[in-house]
C-alpha atoms as a PDB file:
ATOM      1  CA  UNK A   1      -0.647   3.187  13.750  1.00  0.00           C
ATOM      2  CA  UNK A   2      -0.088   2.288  10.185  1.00  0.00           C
ATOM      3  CA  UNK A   3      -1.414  -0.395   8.135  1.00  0.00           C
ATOM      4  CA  UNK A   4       0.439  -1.663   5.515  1.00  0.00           C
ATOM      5  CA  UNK A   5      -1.460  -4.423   2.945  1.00  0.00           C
ATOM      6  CA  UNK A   6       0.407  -5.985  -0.014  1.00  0.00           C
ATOM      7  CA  UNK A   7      -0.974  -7.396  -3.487  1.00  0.00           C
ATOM      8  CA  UNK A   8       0.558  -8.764  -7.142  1.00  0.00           C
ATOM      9  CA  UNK A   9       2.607 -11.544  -6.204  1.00  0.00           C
ATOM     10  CA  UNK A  10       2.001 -14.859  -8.163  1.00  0.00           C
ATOM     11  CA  UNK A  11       3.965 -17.302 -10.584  1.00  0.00           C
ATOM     12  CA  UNK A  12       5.190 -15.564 -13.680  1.00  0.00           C
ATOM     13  CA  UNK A  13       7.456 -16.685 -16.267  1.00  0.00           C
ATOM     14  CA  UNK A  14      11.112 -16.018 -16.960  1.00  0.00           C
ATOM     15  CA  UNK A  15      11.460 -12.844 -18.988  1.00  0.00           C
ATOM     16  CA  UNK A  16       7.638 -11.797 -17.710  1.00  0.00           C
ATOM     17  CA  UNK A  17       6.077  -8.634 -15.545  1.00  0.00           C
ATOM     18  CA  UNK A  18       4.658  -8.092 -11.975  1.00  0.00           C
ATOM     19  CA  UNK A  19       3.097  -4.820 -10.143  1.00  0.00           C
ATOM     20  CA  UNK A  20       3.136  -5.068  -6.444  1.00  0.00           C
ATOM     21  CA  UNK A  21       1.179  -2.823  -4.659  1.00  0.00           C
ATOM     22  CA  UNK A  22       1.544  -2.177  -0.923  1.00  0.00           C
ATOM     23  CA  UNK A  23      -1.555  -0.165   0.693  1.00  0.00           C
ATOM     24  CA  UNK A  24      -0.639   1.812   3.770  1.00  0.00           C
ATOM     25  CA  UNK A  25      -3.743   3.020   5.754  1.00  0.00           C
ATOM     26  CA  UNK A  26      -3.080   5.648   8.745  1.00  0.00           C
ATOM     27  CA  UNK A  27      -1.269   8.880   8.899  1.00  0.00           C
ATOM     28  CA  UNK A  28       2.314   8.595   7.657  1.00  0.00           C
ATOM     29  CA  UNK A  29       3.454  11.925   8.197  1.00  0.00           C
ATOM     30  CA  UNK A  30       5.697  14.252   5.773  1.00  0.00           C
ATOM     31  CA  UNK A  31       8.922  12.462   6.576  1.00  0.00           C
ATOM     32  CA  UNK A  32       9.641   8.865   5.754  1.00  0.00           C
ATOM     33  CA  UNK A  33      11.217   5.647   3.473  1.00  0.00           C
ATOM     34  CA  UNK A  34       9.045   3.324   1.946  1.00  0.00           C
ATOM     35  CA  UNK A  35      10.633   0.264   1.403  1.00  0.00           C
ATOM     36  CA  UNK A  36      10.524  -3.306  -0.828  1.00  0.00           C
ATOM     37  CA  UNK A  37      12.672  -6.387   0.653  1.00  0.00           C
ATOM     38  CA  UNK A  38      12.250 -10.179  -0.327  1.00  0.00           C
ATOM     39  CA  UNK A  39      13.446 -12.749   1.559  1.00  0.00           C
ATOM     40  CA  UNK A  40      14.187 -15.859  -0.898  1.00  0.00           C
ATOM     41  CA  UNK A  41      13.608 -18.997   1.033  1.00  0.00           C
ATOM     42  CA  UNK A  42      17.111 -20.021   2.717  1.00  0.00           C
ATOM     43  CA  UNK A  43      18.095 -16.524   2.699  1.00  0.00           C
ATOM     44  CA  UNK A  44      18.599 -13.344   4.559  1.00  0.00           C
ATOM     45  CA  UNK A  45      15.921 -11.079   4.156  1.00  0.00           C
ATOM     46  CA  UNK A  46      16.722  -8.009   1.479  1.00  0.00           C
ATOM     47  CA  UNK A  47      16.602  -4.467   0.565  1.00  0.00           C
ATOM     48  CA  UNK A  48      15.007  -4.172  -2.748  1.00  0.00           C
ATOM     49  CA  UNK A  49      14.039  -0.672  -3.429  1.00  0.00           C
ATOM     50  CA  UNK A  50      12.965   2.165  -1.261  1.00  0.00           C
ATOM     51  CA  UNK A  51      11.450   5.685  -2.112  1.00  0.00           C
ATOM     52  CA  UNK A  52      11.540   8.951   0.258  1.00  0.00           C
ATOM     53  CA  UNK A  53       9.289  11.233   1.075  1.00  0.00           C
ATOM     54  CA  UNK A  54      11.066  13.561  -1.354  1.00  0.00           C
ATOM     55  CA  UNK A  55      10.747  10.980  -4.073  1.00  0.00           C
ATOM     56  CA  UNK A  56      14.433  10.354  -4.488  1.00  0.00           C
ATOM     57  CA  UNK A  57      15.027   6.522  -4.684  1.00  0.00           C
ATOM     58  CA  UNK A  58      17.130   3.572  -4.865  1.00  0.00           C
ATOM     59  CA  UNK A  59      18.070   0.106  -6.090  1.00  0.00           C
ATOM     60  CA  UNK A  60      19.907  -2.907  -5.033  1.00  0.00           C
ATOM     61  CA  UNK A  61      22.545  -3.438  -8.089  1.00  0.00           C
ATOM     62  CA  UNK A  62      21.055  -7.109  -8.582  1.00  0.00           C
ATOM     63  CA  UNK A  63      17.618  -5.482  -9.522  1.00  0.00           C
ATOM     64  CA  UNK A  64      18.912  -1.816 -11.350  1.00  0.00           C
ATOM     65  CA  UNK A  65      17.128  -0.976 -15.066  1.00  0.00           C
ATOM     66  CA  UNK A  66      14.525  -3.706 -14.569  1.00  0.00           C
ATOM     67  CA  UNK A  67      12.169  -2.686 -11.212  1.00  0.00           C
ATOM     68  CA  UNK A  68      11.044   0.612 -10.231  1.00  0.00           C
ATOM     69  CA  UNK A  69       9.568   1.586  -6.902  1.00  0.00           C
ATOM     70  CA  UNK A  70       6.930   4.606  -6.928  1.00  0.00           C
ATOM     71  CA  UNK A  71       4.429   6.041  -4.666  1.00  0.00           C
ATOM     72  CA  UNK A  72       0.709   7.690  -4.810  1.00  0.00           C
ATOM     73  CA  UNK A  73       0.486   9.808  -2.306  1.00  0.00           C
ATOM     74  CA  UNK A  74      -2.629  11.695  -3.009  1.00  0.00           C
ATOM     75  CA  UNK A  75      -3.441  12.347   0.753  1.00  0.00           C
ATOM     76  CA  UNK A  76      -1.905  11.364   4.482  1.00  0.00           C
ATOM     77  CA  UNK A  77      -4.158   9.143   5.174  1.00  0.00           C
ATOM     78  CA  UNK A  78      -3.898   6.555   1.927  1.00  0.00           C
ATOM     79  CA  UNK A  79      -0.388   6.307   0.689  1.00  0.00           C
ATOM     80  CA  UNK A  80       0.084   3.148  -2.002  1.00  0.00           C
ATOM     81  CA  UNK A  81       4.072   2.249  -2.635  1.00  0.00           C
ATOM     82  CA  UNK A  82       4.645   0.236  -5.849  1.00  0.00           C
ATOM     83  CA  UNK A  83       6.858  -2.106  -7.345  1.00  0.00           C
ATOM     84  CA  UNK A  84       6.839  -2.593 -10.953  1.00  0.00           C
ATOM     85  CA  UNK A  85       8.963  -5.593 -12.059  1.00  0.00           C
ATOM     86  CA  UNK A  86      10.046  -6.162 -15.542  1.00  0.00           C
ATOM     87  CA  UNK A  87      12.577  -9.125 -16.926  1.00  0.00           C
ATOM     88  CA  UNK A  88      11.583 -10.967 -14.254  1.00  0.00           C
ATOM     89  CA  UNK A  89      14.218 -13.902 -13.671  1.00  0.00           C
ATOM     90  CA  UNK A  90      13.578 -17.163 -11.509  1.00  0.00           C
ATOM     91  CA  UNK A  91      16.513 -15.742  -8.872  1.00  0.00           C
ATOM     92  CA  UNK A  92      13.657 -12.716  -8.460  1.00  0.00           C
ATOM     93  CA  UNK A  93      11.677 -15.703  -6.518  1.00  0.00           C
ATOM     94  CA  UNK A  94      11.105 -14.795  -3.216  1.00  0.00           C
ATOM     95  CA  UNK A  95       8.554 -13.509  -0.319  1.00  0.00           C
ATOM     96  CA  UNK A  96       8.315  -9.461  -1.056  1.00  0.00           C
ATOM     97  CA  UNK A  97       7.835  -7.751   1.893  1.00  0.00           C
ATOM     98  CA  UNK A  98       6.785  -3.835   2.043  1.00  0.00           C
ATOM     99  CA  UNK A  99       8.147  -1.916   5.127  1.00  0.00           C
ATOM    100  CA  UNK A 100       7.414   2.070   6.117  1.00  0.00           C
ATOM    101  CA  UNK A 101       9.721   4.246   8.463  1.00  0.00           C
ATOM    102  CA  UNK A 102       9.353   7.399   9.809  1.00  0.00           C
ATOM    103  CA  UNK A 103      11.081   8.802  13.110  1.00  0.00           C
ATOM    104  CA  UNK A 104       8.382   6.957  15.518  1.00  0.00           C
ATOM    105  CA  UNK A 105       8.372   3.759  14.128  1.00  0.00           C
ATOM    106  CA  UNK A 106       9.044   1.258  10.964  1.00  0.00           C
ATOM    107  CA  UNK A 107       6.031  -0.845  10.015  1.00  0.00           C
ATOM    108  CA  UNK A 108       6.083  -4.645   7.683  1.00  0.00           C
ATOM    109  CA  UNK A 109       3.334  -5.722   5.617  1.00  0.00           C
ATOM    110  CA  UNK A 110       2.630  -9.548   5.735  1.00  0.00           C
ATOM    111  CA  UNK A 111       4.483 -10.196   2.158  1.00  0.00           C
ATOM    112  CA  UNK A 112       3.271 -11.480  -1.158  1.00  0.00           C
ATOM    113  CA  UNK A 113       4.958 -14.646  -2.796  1.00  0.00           C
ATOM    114  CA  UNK A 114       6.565 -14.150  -6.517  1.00  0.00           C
ATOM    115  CA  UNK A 115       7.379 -17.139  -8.362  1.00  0.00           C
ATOM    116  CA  UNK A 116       9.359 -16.666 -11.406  1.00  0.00           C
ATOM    117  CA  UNK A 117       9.320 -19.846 -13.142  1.00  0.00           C
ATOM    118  CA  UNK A 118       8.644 -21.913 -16.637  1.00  0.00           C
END
Protein backbone atom coordinates (compact mmCIF):
# COMPACT_ATOMS: atom_id res chain seq x y z
CA UNK A 1 0.00 0.00 0.00
CA UNK A 2 1.17 3.41 -0.92
CA UNK A 3 0.65 6.64 0.63
CA UNK A 4 0.63 9.51 -1.29
CA UNK A 5 0.50 13.21 0.74
CA UNK A 6 0.45 16.53 -1.18
CA UNK A 7 1.73 20.15 -0.11
CA UNK A 8 2.31 23.91 -1.87
CA UNK A 9 -0.95 24.81 -3.04
CA UNK A 10 -2.22 28.35 -2.02
CA UNK A 11 -3.29 31.76 -3.74
CA UNK A 12 -0.54 33.22 -5.83
CA UNK A 13 -0.57 35.98 -8.18
CA UNK A 14 -0.71 36.15 -11.95
CA UNK A 15 2.80 35.91 -13.35
CA UNK A 16 3.97 34.25 -9.72
CA UNK A 17 5.62 30.62 -8.59
CA UNK A 18 4.41 27.42 -6.76
CA UNK A 19 6.34 24.00 -5.72
CA UNK A 20 4.04 21.17 -5.08
CA UNK A 21 5.31 18.40 -3.43
CA UNK A 22 3.58 15.00 -3.30
CA UNK A 23 5.10 12.50 -0.53
CA UNK A 24 4.61 8.85 -1.35
CA UNK A 25 5.30 6.53 1.68
CA UNK A 26 5.44 2.57 0.93
CA UNK A 27 7.33 0.53 -1.52
CA UNK A 28 6.80 1.71 -5.10
CA UNK A 29 8.74 -0.69 -6.87
CA UNK A 30 11.27 -0.11 -9.96
CA UNK A 31 8.52 0.31 -12.51
CA UNK A 32 6.00 3.11 -12.50
CA UNK A 33 4.37 6.86 -13.65
CA UNK A 34 4.06 9.46 -11.29
CA UNK A 35 1.56 11.71 -12.19
CA UNK A 36 0.10 15.62 -11.64
CA UNK A 37 -3.73 16.26 -12.74
CA UNK A 38 -5.98 19.30 -11.62
CA UNK A 39 -9.38 19.30 -11.86
CA UNK A 40 -10.59 23.13 -12.26
CA UNK A 41 -13.95 23.43 -10.66
CA UNK A 42 -16.69 22.69 -13.50
CA UNK A 43 -14.26 20.63 -15.26
CA UNK A 44 -13.01 17.25 -16.16
CA UNK A 45 -10.27 16.23 -14.19
CA UNK A 46 -6.60 16.57 -16.11
CA UNK A 47 -3.32 15.21 -16.96
CA UNK A 48 -0.75 17.69 -16.05
CA UNK A 49 2.61 16.17 -16.05
CA UNK A 50 3.88 12.74 -15.31
CA UNK A 51 7.51 11.33 -14.81
CA UNK A 52 8.65 7.49 -15.26
CA UNK A 53 10.59 5.47 -13.49
CA UNK A 54 13.26 6.05 -16.14
CA UNK A 55 12.91 9.77 -15.69
CA UNK A 56 11.61 10.49 -19.14
CA UNK A 57 8.60 12.92 -18.86
CA UNK A 58 5.83 14.82 -20.23
CA UNK A 59 3.58 17.86 -20.53
CA UNK A 60 0.13 18.80 -21.42
CA UNK A 61 0.71 21.58 -24.34
CA UNK A 62 -1.42 24.15 -22.14
CA UNK A 63 1.35 23.94 -19.38
CA UNK A 64 4.85 23.24 -21.77
CA UNK A 65 8.12 25.73 -20.87
CA UNK A 66 6.47 26.94 -17.67
CA UNK A 67 6.02 23.62 -15.08
CA UNK A 68 8.32 20.88 -14.60
CA UNK A 69 7.60 17.61 -12.86
CA UNK A 70 10.70 15.84 -11.03
CA UNK A 71 11.23 13.16 -8.59
CA UNK A 72 13.64 12.29 -5.43
CA UNK A 73 13.92 9.02 -5.28
CA UNK A 74 16.66 8.45 -2.85
CA UNK A 75 15.26 5.04 -1.60
CA UNK A 76 11.94 2.62 -2.22
CA UNK A 77 10.47 3.37 0.57
CA UNK A 78 10.25 7.52 0.37
CA UNK A 79 9.76 8.67 -3.14
CA UNK A 80 8.72 12.71 -3.31
CA UNK A 81 7.25 13.77 -7.03
CA UNK A 82 7.36 17.55 -7.65
CA UNK A 83 5.78 20.15 -9.48
CA UNK A 84 7.46 23.35 -9.95
CA UNK A 85 5.17 26.02 -11.48
CA UNK A 86 6.40 29.17 -12.97
CA UNK A 87 4.18 32.04 -14.94
CA UNK A 88 1.52 30.98 -13.12
CA UNK A 89 -1.82 32.26 -14.87
CA UNK A 90 -5.39 32.45 -13.14
CA UNK A 91 -6.63 29.49 -15.84
CA UNK A 92 -3.71 27.35 -13.74
CA UNK A 93 -6.56 27.55 -10.83
CA UNK A 94 -7.57 24.36 -9.94
CA UNK A 95 -7.50 21.25 -7.31
CA UNK A 96 -3.89 19.45 -8.14
CA UNK A 97 -4.11 16.06 -7.58
CA UNK A 98 -0.88 13.61 -7.45
CA UNK A 99 -1.54 10.00 -8.69
CA UNK A 100 1.19 6.83 -8.74
CA UNK A 101 0.87 3.66 -11.06
CA UNK A 102 2.65 0.71 -11.21
CA UNK A 103 1.36 -2.78 -12.65
CA UNK A 104 -0.66 -3.63 -9.23
CA UNK A 105 -2.34 -0.62 -8.71
CA UNK A 106 -2.66 3.42 -9.31
CA UNK A 107 -2.89 5.42 -6.09
CA UNK A 108 -4.51 9.55 -5.65
CA UNK A 109 -3.38 11.84 -3.11
CA UNK A 110 -6.20 14.01 -1.54
CA UNK A 111 -5.20 17.28 -3.76
CA UNK A 112 -3.96 20.71 -2.85
CA UNK A 113 -5.95 23.91 -4.01
CA UNK A 114 -3.91 26.62 -6.28
CA UNK A 115 -5.40 29.88 -6.68
CA UNK A 116 -3.86 32.06 -9.20
CA UNK A 117 -5.32 35.34 -8.71
CA UNK A 118 -4.74 39.38 -8.17
Amino acid sequence: QLQLVESGGGLVQPGGSLRLSCAVSGSIGRLYYMHWYRQASGKQRELVASIASDGSTDYADSVKGRFTISRDNANNAKNTVYLQMNSLKPEDTAVYYCKVANPQRIYWGQGTQVTVSS
